[in-house]
N, C-alpha and C. Protein backbone atom coordinates (compact mmCIF):
# COMPACT_ATOMS: atom_id res chain seq x y z
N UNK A 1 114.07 80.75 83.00
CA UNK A 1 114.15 80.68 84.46
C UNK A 1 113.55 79.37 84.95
N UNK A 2 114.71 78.76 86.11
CA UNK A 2 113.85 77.67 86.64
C UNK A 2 114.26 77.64 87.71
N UNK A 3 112.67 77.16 88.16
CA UNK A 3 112.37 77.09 90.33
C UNK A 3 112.76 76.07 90.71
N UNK A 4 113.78 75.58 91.46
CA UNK A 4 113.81 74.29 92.22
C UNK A 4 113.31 74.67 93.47
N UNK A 5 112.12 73.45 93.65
CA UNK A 5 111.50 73.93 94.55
C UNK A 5 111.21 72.76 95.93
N UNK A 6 111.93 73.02 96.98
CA UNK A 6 111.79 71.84 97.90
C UNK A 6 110.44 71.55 98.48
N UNK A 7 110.28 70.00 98.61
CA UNK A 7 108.72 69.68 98.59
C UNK A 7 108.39 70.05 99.91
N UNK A 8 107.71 70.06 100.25
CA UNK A 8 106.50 70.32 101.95
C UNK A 8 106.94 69.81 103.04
N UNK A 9 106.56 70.08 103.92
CA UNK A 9 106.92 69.47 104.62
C UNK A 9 106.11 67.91 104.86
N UNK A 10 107.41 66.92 105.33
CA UNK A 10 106.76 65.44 105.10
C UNK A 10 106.39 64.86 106.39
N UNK A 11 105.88 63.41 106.68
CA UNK A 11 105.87 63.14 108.02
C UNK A 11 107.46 62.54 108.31
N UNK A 12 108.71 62.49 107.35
CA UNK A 12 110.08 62.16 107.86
C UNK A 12 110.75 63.65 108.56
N UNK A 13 109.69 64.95 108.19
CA UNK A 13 110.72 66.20 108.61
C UNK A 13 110.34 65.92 109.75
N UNK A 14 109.35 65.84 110.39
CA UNK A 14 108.54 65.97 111.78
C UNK A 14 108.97 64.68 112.59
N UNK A 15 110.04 63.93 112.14
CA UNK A 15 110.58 62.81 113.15
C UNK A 15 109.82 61.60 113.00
N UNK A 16 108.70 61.32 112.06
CA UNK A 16 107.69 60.11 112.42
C UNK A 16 108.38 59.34 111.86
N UNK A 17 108.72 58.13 112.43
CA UNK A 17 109.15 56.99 111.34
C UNK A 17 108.19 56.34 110.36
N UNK A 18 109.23 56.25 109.08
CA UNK A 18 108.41 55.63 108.18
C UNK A 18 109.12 54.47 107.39
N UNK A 19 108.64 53.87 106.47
CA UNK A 19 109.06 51.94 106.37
C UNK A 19 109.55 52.14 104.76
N UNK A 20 109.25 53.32 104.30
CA UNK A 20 109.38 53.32 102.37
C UNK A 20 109.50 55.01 102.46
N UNK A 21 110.67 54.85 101.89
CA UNK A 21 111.27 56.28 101.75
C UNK A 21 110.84 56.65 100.25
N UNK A 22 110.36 56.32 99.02
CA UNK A 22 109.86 57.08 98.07
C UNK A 22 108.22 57.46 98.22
N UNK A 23 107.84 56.76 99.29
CA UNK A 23 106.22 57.18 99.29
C UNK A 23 105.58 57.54 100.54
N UNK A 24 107.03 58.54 101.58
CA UNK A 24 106.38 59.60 102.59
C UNK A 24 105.54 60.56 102.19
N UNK A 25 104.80 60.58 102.70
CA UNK A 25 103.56 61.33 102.87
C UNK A 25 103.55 62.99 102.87
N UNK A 26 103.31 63.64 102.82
CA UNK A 26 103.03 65.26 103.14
C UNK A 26 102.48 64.95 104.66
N UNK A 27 102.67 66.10 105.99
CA UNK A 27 101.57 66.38 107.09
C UNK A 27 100.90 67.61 106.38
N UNK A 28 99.73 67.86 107.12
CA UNK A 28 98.74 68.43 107.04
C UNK A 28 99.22 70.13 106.59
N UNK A 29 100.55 70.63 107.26
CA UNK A 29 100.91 71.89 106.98
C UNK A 29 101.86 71.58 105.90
N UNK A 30 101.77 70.48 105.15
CA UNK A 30 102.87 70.35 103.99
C UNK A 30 101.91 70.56 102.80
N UNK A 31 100.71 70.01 103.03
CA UNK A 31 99.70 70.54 102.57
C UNK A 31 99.36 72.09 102.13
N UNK A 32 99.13 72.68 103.43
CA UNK A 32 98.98 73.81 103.20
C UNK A 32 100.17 74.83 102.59
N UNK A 33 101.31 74.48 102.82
CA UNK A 33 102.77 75.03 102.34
C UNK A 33 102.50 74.94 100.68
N UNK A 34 102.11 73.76 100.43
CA UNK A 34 102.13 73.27 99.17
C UNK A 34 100.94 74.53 98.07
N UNK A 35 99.79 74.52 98.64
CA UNK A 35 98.64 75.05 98.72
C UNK A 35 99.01 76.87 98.45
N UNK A 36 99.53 76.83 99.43
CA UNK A 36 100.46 78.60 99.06
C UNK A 36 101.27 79.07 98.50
N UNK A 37 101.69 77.46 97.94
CA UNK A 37 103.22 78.30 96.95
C UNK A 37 102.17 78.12 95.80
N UNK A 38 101.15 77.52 95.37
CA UNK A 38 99.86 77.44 94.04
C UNK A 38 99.67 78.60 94.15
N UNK A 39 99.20 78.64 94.85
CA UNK A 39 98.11 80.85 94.80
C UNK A 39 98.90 81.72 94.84
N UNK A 40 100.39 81.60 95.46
CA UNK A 40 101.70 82.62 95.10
C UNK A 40 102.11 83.06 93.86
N UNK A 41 102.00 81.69 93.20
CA UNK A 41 102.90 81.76 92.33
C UNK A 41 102.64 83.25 91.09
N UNK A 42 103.61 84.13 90.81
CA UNK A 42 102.80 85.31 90.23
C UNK A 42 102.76 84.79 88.49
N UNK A 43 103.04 84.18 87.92
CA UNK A 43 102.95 84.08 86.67
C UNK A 43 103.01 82.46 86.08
N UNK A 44 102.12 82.08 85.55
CA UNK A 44 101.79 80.80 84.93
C UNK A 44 102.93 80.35 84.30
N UNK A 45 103.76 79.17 84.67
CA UNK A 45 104.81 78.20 84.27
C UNK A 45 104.31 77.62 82.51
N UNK A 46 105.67 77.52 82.06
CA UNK A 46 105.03 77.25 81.03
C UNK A 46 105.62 75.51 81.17
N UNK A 47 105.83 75.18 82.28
CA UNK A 47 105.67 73.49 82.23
C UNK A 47 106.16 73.23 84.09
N UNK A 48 106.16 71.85 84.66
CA UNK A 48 106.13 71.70 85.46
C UNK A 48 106.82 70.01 85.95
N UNK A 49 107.62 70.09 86.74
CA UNK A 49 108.18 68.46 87.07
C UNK A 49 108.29 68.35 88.04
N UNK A 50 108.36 67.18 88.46
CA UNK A 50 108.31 66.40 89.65
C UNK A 50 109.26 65.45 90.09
N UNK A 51 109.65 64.81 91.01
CA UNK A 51 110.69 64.17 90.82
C UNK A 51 109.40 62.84 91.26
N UNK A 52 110.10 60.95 91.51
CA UNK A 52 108.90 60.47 91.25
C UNK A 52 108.90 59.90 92.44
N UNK A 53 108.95 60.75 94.21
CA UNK A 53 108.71 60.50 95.17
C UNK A 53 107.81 61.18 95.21
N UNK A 54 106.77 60.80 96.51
CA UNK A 54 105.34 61.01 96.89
C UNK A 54 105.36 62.46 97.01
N UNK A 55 106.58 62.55 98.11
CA UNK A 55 106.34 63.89 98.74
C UNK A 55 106.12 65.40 97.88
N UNK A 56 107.21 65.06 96.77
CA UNK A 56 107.16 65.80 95.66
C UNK A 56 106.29 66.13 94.85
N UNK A 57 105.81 64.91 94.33
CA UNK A 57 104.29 64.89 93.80
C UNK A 57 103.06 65.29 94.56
N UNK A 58 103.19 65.12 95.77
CA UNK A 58 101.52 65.87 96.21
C UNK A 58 102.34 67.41 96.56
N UNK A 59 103.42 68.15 97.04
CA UNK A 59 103.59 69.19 96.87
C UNK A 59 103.85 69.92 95.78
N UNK A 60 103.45 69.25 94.37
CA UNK A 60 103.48 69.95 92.88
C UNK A 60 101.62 69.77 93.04
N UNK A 61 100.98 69.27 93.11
CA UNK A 61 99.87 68.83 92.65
C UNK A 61 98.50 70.16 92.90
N UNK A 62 98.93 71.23 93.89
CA UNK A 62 98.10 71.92 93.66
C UNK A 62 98.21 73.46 92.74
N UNK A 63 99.54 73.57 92.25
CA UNK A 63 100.24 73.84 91.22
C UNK A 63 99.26 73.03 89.80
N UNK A 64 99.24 71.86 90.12
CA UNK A 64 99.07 71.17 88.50
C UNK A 64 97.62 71.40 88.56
N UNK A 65 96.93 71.77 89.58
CA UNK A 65 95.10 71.71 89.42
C UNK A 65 95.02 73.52 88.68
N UNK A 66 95.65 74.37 89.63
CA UNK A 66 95.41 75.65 89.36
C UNK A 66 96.43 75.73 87.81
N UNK A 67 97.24 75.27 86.64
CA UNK A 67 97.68 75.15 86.19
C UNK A 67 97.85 73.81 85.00
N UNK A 68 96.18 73.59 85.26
CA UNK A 68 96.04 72.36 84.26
C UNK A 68 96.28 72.62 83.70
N UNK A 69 96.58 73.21 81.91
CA UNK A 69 96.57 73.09 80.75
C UNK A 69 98.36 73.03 80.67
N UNK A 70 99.41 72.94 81.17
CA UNK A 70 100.71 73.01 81.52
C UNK A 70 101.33 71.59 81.04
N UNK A 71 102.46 71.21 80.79
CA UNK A 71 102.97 69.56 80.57
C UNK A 71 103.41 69.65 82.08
N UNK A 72 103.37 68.70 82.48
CA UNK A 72 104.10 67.87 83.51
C UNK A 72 105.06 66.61 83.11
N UNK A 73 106.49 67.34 83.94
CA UNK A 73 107.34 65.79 83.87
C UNK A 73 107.63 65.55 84.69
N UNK A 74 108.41 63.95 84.89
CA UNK A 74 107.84 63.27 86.12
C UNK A 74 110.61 63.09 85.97
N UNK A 75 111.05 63.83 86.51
CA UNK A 75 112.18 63.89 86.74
C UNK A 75 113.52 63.11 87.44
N UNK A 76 114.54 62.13 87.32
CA UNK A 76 115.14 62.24 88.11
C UNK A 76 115.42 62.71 89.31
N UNK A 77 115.05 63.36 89.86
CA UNK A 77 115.35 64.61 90.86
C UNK A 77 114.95 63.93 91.95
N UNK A 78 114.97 62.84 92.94
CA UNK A 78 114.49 62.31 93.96
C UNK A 78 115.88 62.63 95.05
N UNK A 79 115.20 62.44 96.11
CA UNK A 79 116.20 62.53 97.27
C UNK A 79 117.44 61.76 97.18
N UNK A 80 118.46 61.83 97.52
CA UNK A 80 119.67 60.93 97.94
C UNK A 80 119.80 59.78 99.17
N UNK A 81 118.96 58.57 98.92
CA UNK A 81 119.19 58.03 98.93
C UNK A 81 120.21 56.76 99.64
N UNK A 82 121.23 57.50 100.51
CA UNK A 82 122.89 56.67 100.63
C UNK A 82 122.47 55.60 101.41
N UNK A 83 121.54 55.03 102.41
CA UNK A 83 121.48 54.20 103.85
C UNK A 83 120.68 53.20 102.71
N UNK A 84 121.25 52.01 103.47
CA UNK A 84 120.04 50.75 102.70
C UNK A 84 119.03 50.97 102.73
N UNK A 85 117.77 51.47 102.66
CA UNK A 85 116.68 51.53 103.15
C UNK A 85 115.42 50.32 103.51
N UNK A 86 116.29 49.04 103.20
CA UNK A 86 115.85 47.69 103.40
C UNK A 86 116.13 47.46 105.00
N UNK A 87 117.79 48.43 105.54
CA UNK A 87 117.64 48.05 106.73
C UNK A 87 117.10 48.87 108.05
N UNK A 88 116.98 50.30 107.12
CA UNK A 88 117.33 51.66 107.91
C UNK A 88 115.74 51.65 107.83
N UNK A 89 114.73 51.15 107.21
CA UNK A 89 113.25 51.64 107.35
C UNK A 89 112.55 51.00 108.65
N UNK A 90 111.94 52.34 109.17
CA UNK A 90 111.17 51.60 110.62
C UNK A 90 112.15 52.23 111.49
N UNK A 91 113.19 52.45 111.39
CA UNK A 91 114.20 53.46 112.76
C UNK A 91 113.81 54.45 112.79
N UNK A 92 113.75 54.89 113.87
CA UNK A 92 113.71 56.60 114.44
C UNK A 92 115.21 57.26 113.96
N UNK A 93 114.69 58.36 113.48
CA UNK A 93 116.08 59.22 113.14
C UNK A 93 117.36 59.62 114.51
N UNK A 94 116.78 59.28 115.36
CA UNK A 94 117.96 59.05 115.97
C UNK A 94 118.85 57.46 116.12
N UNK A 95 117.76 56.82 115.79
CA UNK A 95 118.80 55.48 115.56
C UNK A 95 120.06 55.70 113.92
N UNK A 96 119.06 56.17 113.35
CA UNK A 96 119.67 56.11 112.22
C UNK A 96 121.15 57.03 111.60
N UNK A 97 121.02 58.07 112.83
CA UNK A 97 122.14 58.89 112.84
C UNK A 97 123.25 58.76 112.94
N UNK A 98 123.41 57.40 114.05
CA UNK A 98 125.02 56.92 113.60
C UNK A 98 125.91 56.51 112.35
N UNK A 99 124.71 55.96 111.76
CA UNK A 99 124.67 55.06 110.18
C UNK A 99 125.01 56.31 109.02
N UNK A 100 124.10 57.11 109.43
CA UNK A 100 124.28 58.42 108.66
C UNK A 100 125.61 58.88 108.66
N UNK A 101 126.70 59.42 109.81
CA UNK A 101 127.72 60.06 110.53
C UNK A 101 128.36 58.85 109.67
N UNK A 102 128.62 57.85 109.89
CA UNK A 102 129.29 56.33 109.42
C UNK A 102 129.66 56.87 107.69
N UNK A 103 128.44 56.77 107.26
CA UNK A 103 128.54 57.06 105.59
C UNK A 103 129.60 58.16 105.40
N UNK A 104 128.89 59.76 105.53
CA UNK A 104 129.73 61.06 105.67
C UNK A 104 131.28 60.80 105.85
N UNK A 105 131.36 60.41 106.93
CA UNK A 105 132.86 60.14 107.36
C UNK A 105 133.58 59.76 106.50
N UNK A 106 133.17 58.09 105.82
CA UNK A 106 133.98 57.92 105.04
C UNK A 106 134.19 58.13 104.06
N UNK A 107 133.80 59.33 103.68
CA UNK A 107 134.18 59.94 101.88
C UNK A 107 134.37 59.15 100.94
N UNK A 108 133.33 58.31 100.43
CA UNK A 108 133.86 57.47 99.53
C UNK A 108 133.19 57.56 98.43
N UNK A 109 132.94 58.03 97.42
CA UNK A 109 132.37 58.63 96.56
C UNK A 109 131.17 57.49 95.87
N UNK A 110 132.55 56.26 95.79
CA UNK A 110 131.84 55.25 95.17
C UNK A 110 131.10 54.17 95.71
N UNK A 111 131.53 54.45 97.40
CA UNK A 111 130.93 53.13 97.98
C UNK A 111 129.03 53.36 98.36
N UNK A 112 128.37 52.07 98.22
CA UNK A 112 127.61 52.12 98.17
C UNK A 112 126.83 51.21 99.64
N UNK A 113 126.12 51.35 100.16
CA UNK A 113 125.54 50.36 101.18
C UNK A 113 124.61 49.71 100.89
N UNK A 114 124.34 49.40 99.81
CA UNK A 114 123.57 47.82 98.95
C UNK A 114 122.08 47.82 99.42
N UNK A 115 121.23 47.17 98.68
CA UNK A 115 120.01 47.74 98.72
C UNK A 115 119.47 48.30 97.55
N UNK A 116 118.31 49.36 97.71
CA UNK A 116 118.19 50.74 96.57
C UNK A 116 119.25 51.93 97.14
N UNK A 117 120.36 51.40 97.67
CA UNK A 117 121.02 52.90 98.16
C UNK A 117 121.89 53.00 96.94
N UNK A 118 122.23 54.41 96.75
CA UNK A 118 123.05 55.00 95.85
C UNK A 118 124.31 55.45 96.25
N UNK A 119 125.27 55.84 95.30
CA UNK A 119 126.72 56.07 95.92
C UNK A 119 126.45 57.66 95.43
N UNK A 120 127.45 58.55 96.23
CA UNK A 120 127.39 59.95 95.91
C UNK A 120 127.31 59.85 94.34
N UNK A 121 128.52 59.20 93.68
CA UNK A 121 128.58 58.97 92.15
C UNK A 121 127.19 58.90 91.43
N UNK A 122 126.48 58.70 92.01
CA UNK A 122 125.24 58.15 91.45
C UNK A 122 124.77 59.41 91.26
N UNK A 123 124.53 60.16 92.69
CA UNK A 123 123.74 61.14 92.60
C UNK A 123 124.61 62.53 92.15
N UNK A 124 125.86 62.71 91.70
CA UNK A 124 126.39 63.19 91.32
C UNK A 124 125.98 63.41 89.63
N UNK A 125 125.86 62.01 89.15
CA UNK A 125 125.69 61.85 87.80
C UNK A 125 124.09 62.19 87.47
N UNK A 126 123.14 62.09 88.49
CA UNK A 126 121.72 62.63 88.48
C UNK A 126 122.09 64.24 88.27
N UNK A 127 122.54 64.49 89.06
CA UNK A 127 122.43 66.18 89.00
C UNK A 127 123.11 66.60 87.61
N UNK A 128 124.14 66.15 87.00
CA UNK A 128 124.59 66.22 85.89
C UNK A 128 123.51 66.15 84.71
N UNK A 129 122.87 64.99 84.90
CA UNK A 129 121.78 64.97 83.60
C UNK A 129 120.77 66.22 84.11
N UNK A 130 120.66 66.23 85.19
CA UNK A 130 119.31 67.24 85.23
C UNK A 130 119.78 68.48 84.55
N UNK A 131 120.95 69.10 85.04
CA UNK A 131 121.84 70.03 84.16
C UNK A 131 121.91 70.13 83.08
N UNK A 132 122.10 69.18 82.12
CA UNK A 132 121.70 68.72 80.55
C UNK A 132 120.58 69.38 80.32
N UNK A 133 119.80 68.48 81.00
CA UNK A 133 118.57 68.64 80.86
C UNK A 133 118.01 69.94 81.04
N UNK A 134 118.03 70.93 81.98
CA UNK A 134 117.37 71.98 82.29
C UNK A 134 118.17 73.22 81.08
N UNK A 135 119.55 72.65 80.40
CA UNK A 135 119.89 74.03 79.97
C UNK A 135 119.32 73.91 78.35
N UNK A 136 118.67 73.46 77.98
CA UNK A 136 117.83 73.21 76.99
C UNK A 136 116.53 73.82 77.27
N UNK A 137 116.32 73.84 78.17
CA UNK A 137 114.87 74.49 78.46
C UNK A 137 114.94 75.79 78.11
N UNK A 138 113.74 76.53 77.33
CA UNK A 138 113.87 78.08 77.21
C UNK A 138 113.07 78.66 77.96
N UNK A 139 112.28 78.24 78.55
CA UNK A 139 110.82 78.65 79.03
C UNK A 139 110.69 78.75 80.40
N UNK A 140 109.40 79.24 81.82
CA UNK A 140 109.86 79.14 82.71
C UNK A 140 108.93 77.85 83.32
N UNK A 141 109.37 77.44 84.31
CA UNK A 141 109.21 76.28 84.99
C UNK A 141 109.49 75.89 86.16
N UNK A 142 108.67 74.82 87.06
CA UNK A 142 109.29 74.76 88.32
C UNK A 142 109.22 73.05 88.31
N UNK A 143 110.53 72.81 88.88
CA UNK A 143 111.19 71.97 89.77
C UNK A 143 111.37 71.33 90.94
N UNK A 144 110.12 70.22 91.14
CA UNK A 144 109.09 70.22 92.57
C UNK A 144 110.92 68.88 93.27
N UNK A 145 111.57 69.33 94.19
CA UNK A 145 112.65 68.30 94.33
C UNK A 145 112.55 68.09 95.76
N UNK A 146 114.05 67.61 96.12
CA UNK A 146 114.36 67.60 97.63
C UNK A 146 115.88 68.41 97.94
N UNK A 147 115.95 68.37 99.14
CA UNK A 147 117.23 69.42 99.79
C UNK A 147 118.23 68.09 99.36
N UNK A 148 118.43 67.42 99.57
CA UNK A 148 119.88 67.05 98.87
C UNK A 148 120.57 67.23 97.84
N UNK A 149 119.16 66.90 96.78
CA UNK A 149 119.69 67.11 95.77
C UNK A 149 119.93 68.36 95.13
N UNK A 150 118.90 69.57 95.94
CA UNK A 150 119.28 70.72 95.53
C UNK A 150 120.48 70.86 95.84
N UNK A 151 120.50 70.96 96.89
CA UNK A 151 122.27 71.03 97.73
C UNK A 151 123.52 70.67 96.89
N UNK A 152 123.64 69.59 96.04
CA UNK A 152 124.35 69.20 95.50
C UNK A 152 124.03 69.86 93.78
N UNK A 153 123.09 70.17 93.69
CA UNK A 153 122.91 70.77 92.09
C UNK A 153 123.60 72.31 92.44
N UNK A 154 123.36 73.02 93.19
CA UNK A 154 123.73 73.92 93.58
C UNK A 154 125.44 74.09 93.76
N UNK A 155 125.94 73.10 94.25
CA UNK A 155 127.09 73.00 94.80
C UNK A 155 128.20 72.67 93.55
N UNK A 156 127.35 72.16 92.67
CA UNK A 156 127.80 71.58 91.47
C UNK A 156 128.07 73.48 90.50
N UNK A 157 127.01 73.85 90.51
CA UNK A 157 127.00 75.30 89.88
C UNK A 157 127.41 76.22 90.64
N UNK A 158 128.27 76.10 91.75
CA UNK A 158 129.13 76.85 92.78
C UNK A 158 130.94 76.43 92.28
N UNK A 159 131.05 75.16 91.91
CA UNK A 159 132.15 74.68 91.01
C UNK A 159 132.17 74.11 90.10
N UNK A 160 131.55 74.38 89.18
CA UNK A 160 131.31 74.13 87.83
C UNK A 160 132.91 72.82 87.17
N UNK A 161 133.55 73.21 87.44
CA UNK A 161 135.22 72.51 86.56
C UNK A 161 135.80 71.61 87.54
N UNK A 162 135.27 71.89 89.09
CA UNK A 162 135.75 70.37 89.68
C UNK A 162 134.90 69.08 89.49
N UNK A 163 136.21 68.22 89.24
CA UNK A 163 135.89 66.31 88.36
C UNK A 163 136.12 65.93 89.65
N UNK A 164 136.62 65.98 90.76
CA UNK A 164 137.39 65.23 91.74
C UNK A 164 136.33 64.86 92.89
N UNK A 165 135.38 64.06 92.55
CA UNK A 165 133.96 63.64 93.24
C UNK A 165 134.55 63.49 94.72
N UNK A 166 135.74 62.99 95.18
CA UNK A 166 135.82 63.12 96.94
C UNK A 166 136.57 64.64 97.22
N UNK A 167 136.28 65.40 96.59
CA UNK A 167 136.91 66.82 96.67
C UNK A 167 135.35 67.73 96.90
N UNK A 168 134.69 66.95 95.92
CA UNK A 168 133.21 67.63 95.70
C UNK A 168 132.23 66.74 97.22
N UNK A 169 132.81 65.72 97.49
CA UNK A 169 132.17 64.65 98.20
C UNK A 169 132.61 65.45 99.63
N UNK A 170 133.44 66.17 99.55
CA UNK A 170 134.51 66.44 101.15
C UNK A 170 133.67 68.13 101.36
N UNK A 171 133.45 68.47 100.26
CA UNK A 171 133.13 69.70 100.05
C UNK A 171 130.93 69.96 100.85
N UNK A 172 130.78 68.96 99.92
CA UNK A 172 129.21 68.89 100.29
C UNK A 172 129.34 68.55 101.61
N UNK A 173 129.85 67.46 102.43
CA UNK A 173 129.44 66.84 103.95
C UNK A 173 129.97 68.24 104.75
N UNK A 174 130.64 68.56 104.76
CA UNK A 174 131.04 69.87 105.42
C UNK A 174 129.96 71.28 105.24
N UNK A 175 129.09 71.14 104.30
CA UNK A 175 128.03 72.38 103.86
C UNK A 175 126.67 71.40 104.32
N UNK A 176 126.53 70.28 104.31
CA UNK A 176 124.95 69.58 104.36
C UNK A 176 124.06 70.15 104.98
N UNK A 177 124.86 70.10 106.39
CA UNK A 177 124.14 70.45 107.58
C UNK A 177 123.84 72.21 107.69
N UNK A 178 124.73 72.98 107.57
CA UNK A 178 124.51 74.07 107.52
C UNK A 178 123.90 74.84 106.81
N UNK A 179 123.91 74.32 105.78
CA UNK A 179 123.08 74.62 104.35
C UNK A 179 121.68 74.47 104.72
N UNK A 180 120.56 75.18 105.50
CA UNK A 180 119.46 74.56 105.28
C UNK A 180 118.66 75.52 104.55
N UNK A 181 117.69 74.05 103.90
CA UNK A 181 116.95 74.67 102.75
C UNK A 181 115.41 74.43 103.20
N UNK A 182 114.62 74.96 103.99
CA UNK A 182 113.59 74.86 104.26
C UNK A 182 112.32 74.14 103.36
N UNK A 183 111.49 74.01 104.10
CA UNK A 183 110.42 72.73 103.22
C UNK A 183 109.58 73.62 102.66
N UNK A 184 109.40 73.95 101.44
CA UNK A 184 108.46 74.62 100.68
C UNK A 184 109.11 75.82 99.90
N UNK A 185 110.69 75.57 100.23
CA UNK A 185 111.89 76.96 99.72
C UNK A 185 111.17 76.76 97.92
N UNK A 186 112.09 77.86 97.90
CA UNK A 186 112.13 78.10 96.55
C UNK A 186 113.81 78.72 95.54
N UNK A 187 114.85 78.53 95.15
CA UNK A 187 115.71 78.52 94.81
C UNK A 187 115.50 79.03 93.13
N UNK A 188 115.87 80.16 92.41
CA UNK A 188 115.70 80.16 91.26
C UNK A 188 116.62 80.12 90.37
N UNK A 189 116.81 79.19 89.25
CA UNK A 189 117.90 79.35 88.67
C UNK A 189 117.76 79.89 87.19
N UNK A 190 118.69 80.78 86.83
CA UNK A 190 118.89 81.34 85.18
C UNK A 190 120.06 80.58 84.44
N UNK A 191 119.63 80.18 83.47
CA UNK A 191 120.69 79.18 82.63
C UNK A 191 121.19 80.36 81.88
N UNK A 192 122.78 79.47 81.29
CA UNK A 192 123.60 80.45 80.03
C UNK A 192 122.78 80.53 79.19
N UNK A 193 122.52 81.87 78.62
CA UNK A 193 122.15 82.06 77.09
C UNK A 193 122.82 81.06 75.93
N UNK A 194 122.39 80.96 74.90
CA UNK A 194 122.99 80.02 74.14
C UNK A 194 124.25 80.49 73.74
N UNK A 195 125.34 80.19 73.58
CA UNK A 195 126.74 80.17 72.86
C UNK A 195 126.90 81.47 74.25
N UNK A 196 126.56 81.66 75.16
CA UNK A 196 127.33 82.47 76.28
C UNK A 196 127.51 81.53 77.62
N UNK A 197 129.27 81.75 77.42
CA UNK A 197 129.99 80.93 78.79
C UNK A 197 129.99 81.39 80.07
N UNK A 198 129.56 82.47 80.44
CA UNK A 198 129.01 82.64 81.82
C UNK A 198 128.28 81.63 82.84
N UNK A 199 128.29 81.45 83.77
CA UNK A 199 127.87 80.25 84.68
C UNK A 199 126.50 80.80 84.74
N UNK A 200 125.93 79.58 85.26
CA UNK A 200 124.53 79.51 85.64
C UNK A 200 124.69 80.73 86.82
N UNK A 201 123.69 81.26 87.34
CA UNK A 201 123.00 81.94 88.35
C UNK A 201 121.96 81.28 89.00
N UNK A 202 121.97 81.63 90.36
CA UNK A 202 120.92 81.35 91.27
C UNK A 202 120.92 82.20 92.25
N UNK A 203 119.27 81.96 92.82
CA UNK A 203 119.02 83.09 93.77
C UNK A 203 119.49 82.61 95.31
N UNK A 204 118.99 83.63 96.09
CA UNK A 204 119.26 82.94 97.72
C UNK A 204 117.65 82.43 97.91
N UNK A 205 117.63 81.71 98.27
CA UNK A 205 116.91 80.62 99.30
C UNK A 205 115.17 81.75 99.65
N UNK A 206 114.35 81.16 98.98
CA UNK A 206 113.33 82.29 99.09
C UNK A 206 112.17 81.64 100.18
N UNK A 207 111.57 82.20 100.92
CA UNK A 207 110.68 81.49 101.15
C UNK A 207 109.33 82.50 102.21
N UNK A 208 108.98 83.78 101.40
CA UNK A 208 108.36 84.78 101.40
C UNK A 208 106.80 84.03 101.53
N UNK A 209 106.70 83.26 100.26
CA UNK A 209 105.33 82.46 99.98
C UNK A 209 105.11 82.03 101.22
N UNK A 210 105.55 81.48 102.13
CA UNK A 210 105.38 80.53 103.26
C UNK A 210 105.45 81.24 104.26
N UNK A 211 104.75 82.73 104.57
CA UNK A 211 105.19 83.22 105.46
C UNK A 211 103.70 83.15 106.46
N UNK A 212 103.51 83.00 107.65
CA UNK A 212 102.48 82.36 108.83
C UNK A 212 102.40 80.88 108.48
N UNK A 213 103.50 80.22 107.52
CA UNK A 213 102.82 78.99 107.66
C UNK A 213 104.11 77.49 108.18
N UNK A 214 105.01 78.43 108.71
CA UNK A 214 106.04 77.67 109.23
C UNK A 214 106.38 77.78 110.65
């Protein structure tokens, strides 16, 4: 069994602008979100990852204190990325929304807006390795990430056999928005047994742990 688990809330959920999108911060109740899914948790992980943005890492970190003796890995699994962030850092999210709407629109799987920005392809092919990666795992574990990429790992194990990335690309922009995955969720997934072709499983959208603190 494995938790993908969306990080805390940050100071980008709460509207604050910020200048470096891998090293937003937690607020004070992302903290505490973080803090409650540690003392929730009912049974000791037998390992633990992170993806290698801030937000992620300080919402695994009180997990890794109550759970020292555990490996920690440090994951692919970072947010998506698509806006330059050379030009888009320092805007208020409402400036940035047109730019956003701009991207979506044009379904382009491969195009990229230059910079550290990524093309869906990119993050398409992230979620793929993480997939690799997680169905090797036997053990249980949690998966400290972000809502995009869950969104799209998810969406990926909702159609397992579609290749047609602006089919999958047309498919996600139409679910993004509606799809919400709250800051401190918890999502669980069960991999195939070995040599059994049954699809992955996942749960609905949990977020019990976090309850007076949203």
């Amino acid at each position: 069994m494995i938790w993908l688990v969306r990080h805390a809330q940050s100071e980008a959920n709460i509207g604050l602008v910020n200048h470096d999108f891998p090293n937003i911060v937690l607020t004070p109740l992302g903290h505490a979100q973080a803090e409650a899914l540690a003392q929730w948790c009912p049974r000791q992980p037998h390992w633990l990852a992170h993806s290698p943005f801030l937000r992620a890492k300080q919402t695994a970190e009180p997990m890794r204190r109550r759970y020292a003796q555990v490996p920690v890995y440090e994951l692919p699994v970072q947010e998506f990325t698509y806006l330059n962030s050379d030009q888009v850092g320092g805007l208020a999210p409402e400036q940035r929304e047109p730019l956003s709407r701009a991207y979506w629109e044009r379904l382009d799987p491969l195009h990229r807006e230059g910079g550290p920005a990524e093309s869906f392809a990119d993050l398409c092919q992230r979620v793929e390795r993480f997939l690799a990666w997680a169905e090797r795992q036997t053990t249980f574990g949690l998966v400290f990430t972000h809502a995009e990429f869950m969104r799209v790992t998810l969406l990926r194990l909702m159609y397992p056999h579609e290749r047609d990335l602006t089919v999958v690309m047309r498919r996600y922009a139409a679910l993004r928005h509606a799809w919400h995955l709250p800051n401190g969720c918890i999502v669980r997934l069960r991999r195939p047994e070995e040599h059994d072709h049954d699809p992955w499983w996942f749960s609905g959208i949990e977020t019990a742990h976090l309850d007076g603190l949203r």
